[in-house]
C-alpha atoms as a PDB file:
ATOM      1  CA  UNK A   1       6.147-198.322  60.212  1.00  0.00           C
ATOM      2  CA  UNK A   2       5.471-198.657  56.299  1.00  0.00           C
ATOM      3  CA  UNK A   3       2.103-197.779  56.589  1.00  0.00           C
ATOM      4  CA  UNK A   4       2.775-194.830  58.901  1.00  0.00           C
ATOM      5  CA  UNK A   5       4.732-193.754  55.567  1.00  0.00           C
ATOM      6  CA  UNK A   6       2.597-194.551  53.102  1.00  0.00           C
ATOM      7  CA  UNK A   7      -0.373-192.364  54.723  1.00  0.00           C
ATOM      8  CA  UNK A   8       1.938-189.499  55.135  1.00  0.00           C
ATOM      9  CA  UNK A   9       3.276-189.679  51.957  1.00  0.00           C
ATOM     10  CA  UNK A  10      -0.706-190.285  50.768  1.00  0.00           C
ATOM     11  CA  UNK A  11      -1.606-187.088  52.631  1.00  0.00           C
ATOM     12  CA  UNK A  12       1.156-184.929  51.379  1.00  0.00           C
ATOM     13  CA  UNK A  13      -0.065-186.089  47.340  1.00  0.00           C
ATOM     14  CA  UNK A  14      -3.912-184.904  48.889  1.00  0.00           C
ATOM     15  CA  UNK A  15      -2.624-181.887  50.131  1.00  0.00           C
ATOM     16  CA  UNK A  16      -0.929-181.112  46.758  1.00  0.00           C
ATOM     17  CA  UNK A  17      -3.473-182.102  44.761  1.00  0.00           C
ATOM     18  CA  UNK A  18      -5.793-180.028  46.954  1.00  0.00           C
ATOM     19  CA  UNK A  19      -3.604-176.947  46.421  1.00  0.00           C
ATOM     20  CA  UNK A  20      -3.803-177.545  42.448  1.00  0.00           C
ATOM     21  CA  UNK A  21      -7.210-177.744  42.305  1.00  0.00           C
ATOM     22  CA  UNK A  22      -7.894-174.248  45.057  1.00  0.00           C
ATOM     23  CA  UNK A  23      -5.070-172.738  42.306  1.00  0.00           C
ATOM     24  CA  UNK A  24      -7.503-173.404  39.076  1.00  0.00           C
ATOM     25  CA  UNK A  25     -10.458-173.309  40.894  1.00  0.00           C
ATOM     26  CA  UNK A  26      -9.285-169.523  41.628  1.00  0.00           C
ATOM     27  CA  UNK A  27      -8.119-168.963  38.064  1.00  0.00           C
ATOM     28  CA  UNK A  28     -11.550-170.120  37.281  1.00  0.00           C
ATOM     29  CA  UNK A  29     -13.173-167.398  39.360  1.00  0.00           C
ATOM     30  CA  UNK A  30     -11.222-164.649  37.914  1.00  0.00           C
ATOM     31  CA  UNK A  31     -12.139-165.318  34.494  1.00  0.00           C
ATOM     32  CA  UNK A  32     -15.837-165.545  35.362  1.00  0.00           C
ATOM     33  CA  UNK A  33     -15.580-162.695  37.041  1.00  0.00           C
ATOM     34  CA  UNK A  34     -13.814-160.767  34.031  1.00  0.00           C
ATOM     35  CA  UNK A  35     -15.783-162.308  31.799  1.00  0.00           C
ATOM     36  CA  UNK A  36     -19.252-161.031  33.952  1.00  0.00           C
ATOM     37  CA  UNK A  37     -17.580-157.704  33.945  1.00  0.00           C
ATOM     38  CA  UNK A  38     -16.935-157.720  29.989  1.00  0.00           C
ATOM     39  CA  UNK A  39     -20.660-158.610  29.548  1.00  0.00           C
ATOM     40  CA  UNK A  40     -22.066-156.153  32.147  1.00  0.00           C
ATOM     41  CA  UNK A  41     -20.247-153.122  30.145  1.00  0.00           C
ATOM     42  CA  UNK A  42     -21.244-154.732  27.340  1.00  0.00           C
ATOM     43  CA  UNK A  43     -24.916-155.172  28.359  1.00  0.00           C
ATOM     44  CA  UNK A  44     -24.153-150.849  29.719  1.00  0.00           C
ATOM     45  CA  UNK A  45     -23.302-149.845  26.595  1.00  0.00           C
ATOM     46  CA  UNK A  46     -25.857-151.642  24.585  1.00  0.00           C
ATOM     47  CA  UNK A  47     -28.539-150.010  27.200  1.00  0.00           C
ATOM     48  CA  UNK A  48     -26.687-146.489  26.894  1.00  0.00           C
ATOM     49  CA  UNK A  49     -26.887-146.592  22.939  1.00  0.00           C
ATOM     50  CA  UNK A  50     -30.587-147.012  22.957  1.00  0.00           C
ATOM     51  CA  UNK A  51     -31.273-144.578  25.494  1.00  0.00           C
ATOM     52  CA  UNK A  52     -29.553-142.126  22.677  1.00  0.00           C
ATOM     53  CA  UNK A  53     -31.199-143.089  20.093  1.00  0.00           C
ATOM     54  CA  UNK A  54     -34.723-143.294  21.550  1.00  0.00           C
END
């Protein structure tokens, strides 16, 4: 019967530590994907002000 508990309890700790990780693993995309964003208009512009000067 203990070890019945102790693997539940086991798998509940996975399953949180699983939903921690999804959590900053999502943060992490968003902030790539800002960041790409930031560095594509950045990349735009940089293109756009040599069209006008050339």
């Amino acid at each position: 019967c203990d070890i019945a508990l102790d693997v539940t309890a086991a798998a509940d700790i996975g399953m949180f530590e699983l939903d921690r990780y999804k959590e900053l693993f999502e943060i992490g995309k968003e902030a790539v994907s800002a960041h790409s964003k930031e560095f594509i208009a950045l990349l735009n512009g940089n293109w756009n002000s040599k069209k006008v000067l050339s």
